[in-house]
Structure formats: C-alpha cells, structure tokens
Protein backbone atom coordinates (compact mmCIF):
# COMPACT_ATOMS: atom_id res chain seq x y z
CA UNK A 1 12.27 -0.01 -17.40
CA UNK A 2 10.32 -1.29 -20.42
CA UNK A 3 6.39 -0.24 -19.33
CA UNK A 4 7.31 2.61 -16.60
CA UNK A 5 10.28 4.86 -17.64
CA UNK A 6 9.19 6.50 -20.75
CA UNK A 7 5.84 7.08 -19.01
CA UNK A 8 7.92 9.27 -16.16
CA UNK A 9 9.61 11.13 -18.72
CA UNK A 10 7.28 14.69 -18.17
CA UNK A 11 8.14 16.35 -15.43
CA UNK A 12 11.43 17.91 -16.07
CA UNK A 13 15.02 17.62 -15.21
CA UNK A 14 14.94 14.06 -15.95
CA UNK A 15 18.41 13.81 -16.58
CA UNK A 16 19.19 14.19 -13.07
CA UNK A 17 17.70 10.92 -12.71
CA UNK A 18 19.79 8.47 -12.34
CA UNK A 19 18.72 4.91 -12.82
CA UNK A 20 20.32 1.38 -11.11
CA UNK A 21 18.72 -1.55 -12.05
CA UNK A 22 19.87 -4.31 -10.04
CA UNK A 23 19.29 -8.08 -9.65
CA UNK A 24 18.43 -8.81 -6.54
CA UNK A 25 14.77 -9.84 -6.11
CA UNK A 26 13.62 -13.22 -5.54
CA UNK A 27 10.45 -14.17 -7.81
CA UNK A 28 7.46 -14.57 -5.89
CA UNK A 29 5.03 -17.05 -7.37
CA UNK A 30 4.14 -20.81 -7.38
CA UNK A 31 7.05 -23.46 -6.65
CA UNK A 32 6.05 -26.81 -6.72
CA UNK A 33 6.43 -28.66 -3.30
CA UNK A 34 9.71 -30.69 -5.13
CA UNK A 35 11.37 -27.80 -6.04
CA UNK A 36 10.87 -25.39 -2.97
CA UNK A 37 12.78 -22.10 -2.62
CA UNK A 38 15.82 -22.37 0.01
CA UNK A 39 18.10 -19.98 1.82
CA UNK A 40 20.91 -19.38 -0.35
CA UNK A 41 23.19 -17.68 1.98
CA UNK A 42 25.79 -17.04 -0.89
CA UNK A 43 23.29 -15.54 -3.16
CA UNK A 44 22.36 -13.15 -0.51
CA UNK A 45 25.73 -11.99 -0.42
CA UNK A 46 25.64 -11.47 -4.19
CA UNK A 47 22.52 -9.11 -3.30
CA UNK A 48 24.29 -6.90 -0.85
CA UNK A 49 27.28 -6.77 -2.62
CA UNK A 50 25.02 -5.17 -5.59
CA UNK A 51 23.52 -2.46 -3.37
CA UNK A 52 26.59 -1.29 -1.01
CA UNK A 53 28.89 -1.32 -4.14
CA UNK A 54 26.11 1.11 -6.03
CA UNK A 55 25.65 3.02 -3.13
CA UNK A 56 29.29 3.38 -2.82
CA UNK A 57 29.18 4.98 -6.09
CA UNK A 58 26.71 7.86 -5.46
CA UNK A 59 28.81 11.00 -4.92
CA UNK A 60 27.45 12.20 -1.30
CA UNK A 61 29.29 15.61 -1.86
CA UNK A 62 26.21 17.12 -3.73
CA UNK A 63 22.77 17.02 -2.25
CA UNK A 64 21.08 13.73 -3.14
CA UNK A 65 17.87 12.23 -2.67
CA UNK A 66 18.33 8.18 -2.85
CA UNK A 67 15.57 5.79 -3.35
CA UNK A 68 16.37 2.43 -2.42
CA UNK A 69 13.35 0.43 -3.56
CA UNK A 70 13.88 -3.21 -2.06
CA UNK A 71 12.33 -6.09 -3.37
CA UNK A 72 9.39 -7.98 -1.81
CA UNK A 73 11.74 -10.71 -1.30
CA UNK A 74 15.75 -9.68 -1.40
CA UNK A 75 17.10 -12.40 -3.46
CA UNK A 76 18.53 -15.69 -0.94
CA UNK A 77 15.73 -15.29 1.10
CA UNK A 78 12.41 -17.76 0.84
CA UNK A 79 9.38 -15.16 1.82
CA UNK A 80 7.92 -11.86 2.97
CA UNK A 81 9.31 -11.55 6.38
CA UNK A 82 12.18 -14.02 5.96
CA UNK A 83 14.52 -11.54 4.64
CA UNK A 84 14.07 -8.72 7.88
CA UNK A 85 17.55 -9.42 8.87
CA UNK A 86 18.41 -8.69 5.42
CA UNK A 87 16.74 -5.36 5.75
CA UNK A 88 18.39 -4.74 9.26
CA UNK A 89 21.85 -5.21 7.60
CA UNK A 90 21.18 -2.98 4.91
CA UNK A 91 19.49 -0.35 6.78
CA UNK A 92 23.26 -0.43 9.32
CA UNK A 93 25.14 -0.21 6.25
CA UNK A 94 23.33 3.36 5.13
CA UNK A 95 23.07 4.42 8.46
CA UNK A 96 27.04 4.76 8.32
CA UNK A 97 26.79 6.51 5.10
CA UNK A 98 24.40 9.19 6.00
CA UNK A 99 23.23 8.96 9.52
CA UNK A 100 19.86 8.45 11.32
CA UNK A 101 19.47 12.25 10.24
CA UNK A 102 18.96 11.47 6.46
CA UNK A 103 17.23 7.92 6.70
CA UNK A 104 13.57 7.28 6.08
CA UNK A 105 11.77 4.32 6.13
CA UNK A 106 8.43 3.04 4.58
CA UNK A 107 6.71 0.64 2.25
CA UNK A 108 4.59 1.10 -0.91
CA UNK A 109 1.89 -1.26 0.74
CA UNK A 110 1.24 -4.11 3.29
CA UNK A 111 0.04 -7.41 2.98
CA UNK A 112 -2.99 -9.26 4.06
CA UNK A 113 -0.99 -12.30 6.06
CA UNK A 114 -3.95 -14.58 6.19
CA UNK A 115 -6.65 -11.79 7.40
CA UNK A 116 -9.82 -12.68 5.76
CA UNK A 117 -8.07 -15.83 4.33
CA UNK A 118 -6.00 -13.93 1.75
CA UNK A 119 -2.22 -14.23 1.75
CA UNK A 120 -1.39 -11.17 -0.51
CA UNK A 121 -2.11 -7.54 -1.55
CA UNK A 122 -3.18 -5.92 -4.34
CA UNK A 123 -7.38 -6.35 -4.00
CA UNK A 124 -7.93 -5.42 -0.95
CA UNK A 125 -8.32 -1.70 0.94
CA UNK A 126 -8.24 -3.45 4.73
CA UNK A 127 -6.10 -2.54 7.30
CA UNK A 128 -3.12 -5.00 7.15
CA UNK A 129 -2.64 -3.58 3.71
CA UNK A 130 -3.09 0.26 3.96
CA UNK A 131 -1.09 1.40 7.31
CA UNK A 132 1.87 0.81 6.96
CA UNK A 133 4.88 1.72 8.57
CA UNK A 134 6.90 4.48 8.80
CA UNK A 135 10.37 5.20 10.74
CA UNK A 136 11.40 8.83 10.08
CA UNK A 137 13.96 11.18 11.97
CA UNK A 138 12.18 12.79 15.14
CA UNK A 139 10.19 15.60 13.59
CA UNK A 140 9.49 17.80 16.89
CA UNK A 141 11.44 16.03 19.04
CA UNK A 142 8.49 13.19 19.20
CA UNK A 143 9.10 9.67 19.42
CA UNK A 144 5.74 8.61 17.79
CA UNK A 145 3.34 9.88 15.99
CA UNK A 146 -0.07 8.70 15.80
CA UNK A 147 -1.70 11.02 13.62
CA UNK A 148 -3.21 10.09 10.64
CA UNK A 149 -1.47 10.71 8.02
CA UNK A 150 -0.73 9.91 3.92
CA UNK A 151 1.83 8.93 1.39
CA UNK A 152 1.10 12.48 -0.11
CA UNK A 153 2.45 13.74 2.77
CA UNK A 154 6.04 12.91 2.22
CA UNK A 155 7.01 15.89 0.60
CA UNK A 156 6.34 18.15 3.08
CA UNK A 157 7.68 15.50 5.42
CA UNK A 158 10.83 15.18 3.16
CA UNK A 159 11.41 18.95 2.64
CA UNK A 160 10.11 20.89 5.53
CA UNK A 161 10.32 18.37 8.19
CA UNK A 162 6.85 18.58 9.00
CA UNK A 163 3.95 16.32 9.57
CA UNK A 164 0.18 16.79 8.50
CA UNK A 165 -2.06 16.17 10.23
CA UNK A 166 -5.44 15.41 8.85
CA UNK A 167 -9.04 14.30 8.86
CA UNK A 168 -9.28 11.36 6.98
CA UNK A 169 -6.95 9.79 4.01
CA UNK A 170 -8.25 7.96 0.75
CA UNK A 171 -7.01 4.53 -0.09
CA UNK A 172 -7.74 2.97 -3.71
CA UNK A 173 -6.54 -0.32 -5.11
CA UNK A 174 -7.07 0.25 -8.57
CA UNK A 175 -7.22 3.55 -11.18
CA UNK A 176 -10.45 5.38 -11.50
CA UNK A 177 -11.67 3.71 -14.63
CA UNK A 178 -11.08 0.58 -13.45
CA UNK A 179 -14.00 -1.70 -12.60
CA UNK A 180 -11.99 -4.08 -9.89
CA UNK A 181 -11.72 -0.52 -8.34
CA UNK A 182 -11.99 -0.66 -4.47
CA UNK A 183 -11.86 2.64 -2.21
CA UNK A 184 -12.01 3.11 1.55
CA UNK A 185 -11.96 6.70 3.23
CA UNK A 186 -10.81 6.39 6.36
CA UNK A 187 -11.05 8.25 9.69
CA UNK A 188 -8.93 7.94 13.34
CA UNK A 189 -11.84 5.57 14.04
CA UNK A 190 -13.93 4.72 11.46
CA UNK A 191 -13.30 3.36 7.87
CA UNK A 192 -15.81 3.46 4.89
CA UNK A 193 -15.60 1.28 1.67
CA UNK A 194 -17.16 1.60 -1.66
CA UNK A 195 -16.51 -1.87 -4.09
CA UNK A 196 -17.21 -0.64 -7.55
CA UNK A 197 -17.58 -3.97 -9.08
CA UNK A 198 -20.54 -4.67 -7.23
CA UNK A 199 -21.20 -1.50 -5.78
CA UNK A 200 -22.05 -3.32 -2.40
CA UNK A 201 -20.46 -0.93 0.87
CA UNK A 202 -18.34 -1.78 4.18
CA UNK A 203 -18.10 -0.07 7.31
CA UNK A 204 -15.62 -0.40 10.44
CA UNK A 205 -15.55 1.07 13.70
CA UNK A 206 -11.75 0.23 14.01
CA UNK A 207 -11.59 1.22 17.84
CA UNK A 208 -14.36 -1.65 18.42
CA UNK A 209 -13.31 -3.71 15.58
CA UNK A 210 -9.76 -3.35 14.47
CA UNK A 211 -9.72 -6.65 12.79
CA UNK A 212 -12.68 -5.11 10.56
CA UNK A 213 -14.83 -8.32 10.81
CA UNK A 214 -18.10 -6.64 11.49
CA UNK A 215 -19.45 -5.00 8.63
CA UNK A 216 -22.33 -2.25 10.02
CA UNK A 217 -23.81 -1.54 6.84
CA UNK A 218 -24.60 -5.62 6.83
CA UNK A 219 -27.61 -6.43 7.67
CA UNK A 220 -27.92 -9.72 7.75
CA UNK A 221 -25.87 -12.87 6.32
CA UNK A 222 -26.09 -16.59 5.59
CA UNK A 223 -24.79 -18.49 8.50
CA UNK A 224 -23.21 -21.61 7.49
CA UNK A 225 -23.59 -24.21 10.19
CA UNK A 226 -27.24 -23.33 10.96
CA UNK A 227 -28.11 -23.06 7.51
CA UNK A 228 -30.87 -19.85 7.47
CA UNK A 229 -30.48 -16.56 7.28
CA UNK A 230 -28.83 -14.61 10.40
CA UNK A 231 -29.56 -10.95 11.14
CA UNK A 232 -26.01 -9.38 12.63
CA UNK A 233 -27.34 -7.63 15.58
CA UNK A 234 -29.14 -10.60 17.37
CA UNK A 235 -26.24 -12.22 17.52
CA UNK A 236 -23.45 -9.51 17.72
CA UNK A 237 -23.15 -6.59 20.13
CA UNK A 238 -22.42 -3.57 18.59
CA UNK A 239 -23.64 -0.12 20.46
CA UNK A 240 -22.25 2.72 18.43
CA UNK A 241 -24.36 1.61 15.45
CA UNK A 242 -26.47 5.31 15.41
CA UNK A 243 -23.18 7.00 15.64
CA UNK A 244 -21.54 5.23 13.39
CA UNK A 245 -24.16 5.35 10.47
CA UNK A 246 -23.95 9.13 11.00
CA UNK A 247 -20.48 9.22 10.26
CA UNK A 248 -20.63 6.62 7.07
CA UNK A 249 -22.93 9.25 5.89
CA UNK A 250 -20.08 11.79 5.95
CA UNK A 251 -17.66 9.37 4.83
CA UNK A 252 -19.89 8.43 1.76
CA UNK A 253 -19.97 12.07 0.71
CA UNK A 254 -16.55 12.46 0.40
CA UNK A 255 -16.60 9.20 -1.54
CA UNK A 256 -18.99 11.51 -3.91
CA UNK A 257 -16.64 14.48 -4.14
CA UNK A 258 -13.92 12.41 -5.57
CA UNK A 259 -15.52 10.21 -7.27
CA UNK A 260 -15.18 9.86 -11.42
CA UNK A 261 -16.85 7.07 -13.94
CA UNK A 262 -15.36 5.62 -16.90
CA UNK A 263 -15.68 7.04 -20.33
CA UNK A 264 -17.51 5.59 -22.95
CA UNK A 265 -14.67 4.58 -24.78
CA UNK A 266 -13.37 2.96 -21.64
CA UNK A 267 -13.56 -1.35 -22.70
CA UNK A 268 -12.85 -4.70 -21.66
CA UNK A 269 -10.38 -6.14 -24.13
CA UNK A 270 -8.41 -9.64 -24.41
CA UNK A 271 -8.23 -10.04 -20.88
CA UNK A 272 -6.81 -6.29 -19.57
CA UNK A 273 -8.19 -3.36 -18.94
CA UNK A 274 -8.09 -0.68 -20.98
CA UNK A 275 -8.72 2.98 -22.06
CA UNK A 276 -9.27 3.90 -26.00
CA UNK A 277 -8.87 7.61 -27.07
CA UNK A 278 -10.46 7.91 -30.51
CA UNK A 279 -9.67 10.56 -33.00
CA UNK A 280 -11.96 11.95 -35.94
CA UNK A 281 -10.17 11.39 -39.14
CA UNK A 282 -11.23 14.02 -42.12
C-alpha cells in the first residue's frame, strides 16, 4: 500500500477498487537454525479465518472480479510447497462460493527449486521460473492446453473465454533500464536469452534439453576436474546445432525489435537503481 497504490491510481474508475489488506503471510528470509519456523496449526486457522470472513463480505449479487493474491508462504506454514493443503482448502472453500465456472488459477512466477543451484526467483528467466501453471474452466471443451501462451493473454482469456495462441512469448526479470536486466524469447522448442549485464547469450533446445543445461551458443568451457579448457561438442552430443543456430538468429531479432537502452540520465545511486528526469529551470 505505501510504494504501489498511488502508482495504480491512472487508469480510471478506481473507486471501484476495493482494497483488503490482510495478515496472513509468513516472512520468508533467514532464521537461525535455534529459532526455526514451525507449523503453527492455530495460526493457520487465524489465516483462513481472515480470507473466508472477507470473502464472505463481497456482495456476489453484482458482477465481481476477485483477486485473491496468496502469499508465498500462507502464514502457519514453514515453506514454498508446505502450505499446498492450505491452498487446496482455500481453493474448496471458493469453489462453493462461485463454482468451477468462475475460478481461475495461476501464479505471478515460479521458483528455481535447486535448478542450477539456486533456491529462489527473481534473477533468473529459466524454465522452473517462467511456465507456470494455469487451471482455468474448459475453454472449448479441452482438458489441456499446450499451447504457448502469456500472462497478457488473460484478458481475452478472462473476458471472451478464449485462448491465444502464439509464436513465441517474452520473459524479462527486470525493467528496461535496468542493468541486472535478463530476457529470454521463447519458442514451443527453443528458448533464446540475452543477459544485459554482461551481454553474454544462452540458447536451449528444450525438446532435447528441457533442463536447459546445454548452452549452444557456448563454445567451450573450463572443466573443473581436468583442469583445461573443454570444447562442448567433443564431449556432448548435440545434432540439431545448424537448425538451432538458424532459429537463435530469428529469436535474436525479435530481441532487437523490442529492445530499448537506458537514458542518459538513467544512474546508479546509494545502492538502487534509479531513473532521474531533469527539468530546465529559467
């Protein structure tokens, strides 16, 4: 409420808005081995009483679009995953409310869970972190749906029932100005990244290589017990490589289309990023 609210105050009929802030999410963060987080069974309680007794509040008579943002950890739960039966009970509580027909589910973004030795999200554009779920009423009559498809998409899922299919989605981790900036375009099959901090590039076939481990665009690397220099394909099998390079180059110039620098008045200041607009004072 303090750093987002007044900045989503310009598009109109804000007052229709309606606000709950509620207590229910467990810090995430370092707790020393002597003073671990638990199961608190009765705190959990507290948390569902909070969101069935403000959902019990909404008046269902009018046409209402609900966002339920939940936590990364629901408050009386320990960890990511450790609160799904949480989720399953509040899920069967809304289902009552408004039926399967009016239920969606998704996340904002995944999490790494020890791929590439990282245990969290934020830095990364890999594949543990960017498809994510999503449980919608049949659209079609289809069970599953395996296009590829984009958070942008969820209005015209949302309002017309209907699913987009396209050719490849854009995934960023940061704002365009921002030098920690990481983007991947991504295809049914193959996945392109651009880091802008050190400009270096990734590629994936994620048919062959869905754990994205082999880099194509890497020529060689340092290998660590034999201590020299290793190139990739003498020791690694790859045999899409020509077709693959001809799709990173279409992949690279959609990268280009989008793709914006900094201003000049875009600095580094007191440890945050940030962007100056000057004025010229008469």
């Amino acid at each position: 409420m303090e750093t987002a609210w007044r900045f989503t105050r310009e598009f109109g009929d804000e007052n229709k808005t309606v606000i709950h802030n509620l207590d229910i999410a467990q810090a995430t963060g370092y707790h020393p081995p002597e003073n671990p987080i638990v199961r608190d069974d009765a705190l959990l309680e507290r948390s569902f009483s909070q969101i069935f007794s403000t959902l019990d509040r909404i008046d269902l008579s009018r046409k209402q679009f609900i966002w339920l943002h939940l936590p990364h950890i629901i408050k009386g739960r320990r960890s990511y995953l450790d609160d799904m039966d949480a989720l399953d009970h509040i899920v069967v509580y809304a289902r009552g409310m408004v039926g399967d027909d009016n239920i969606f589910l998704t996340t904002d973004n995944g999490h790494m869970n020890m791929r590439k030795g990282k245990v969290g999200y934020g830095f990364d554009v890999y594949e543990p972190v960017i498809r994510i779920p999503l449980i919608s009423p049949k659209v079609d009559g289809r069970s599953e749906v395996t296009d590829l498809t984009c958070n942008i998409d969820f209005p015209s899922l949302l309002l017309e029932h209907r699913i987009i299919r396209r050719e490849f989605v854009v995934s960023d981790t940061a704002y365009y100005a921002q030098s920690y900036r990481k983007t991947a375009v991504v295809t049914e099959r193959f996945k392109y990244i651009y880091n802008k901090q050190d400009k270096s590039e990734e590629l994936y076939d994620l048919t062959w290589d869905s754990e994205e481990n082999y880099n194509i665009l890497k020529y060689d690397y340092r290998d660590r017990d034999r201590k020299k220099r290793i190139v990739y394909n003498e020791l690694y099998f790859y045999p899409y490589r020509e077709e693959a390079l001809a799709e990173e180059e279409k992949l690279h110039q959609i990268r280009d289309s989008m793709w914006r620098e900094a201003p000049l008045w875009y600095v580094w200041y007191g440890g945050y990023e940030r962007n100056y607009h000057f004025k010229k004072v008469v």
